[in-house]
Protein backbone atom coordinates (compact mmCIF):
# COMPACT_ATOMS: atom_id res chain seq x y z
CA UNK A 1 -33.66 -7.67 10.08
CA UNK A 2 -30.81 -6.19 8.34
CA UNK A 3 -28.19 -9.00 7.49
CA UNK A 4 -24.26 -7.75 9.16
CA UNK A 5 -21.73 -6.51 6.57
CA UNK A 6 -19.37 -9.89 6.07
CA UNK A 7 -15.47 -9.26 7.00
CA UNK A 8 -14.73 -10.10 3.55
CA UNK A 9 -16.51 -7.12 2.30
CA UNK A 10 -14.20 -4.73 4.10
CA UNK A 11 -10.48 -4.85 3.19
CA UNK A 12 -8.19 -5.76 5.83
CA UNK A 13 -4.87 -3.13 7.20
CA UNK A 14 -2.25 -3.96 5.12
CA UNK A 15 -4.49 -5.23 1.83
CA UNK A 16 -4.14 -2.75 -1.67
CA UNK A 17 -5.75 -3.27 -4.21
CA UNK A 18 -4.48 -4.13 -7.95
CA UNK A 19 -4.19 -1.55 -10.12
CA UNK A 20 -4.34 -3.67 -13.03
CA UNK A 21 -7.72 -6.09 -12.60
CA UNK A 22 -9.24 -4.09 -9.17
CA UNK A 23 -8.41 -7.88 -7.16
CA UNK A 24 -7.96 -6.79 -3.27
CA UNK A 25 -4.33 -8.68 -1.89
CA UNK A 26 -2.45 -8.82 0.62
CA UNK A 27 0.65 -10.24 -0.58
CA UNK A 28 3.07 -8.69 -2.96
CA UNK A 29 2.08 -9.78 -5.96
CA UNK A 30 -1.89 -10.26 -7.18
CA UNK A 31 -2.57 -13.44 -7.28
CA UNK A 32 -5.44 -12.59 -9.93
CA UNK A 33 -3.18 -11.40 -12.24
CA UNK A 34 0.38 -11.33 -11.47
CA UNK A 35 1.17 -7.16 -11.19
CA UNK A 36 3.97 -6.64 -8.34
CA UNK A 37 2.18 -4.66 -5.85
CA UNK A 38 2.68 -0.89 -6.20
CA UNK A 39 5.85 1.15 -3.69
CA UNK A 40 3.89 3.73 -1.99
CA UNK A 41 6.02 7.07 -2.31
CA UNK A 42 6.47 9.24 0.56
CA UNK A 43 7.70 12.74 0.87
CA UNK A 44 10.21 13.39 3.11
CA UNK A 45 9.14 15.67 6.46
CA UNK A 46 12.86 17.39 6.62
CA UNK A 47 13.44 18.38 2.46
CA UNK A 48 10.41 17.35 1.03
CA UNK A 49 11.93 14.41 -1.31
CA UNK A 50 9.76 12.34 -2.52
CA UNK A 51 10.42 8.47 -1.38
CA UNK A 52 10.19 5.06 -1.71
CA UNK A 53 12.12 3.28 0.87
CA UNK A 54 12.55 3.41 4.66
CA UNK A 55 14.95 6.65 4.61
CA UNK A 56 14.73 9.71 2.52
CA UNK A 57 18.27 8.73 0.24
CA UNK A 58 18.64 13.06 0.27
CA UNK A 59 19.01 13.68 3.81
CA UNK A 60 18.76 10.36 5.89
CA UNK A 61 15.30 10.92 7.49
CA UNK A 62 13.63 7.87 8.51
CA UNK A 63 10.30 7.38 6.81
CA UNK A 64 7.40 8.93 9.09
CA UNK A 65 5.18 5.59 10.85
């Protein structure tokens, strides 16, 4: 019989993985090796900024869910 894929194997929502030593996190820092977890950039719906934060800092758009 086939032995079931273990949780662990698939990353949880929410997890990234270091770009650094490959670790898979969830917090914002890797606790292998210390690199602050990337900002995922975003580009603005209504004038095609790119972003990092919650609002697009060019027009005021909130950041798409």
């Amino acid at each position: 019989q086939p032995v079931p894929a273990q949780a662990a194997m698939n990353p949880a929502a929410g997890s990234w993985t270091c770009p650094n030593c490959g670790q898979v996190g969830t917090g914002n820092f890797c606790t292998n090796c210390g690199t602050k977890r990337p900002v995922l950039e975003w580009t603005c719906p209504n004038c095609g900024q790119v972003q990092t934060g919650n609002f697009c800092t060019n027009c005021g758009t909130k950041r798409p869910q």
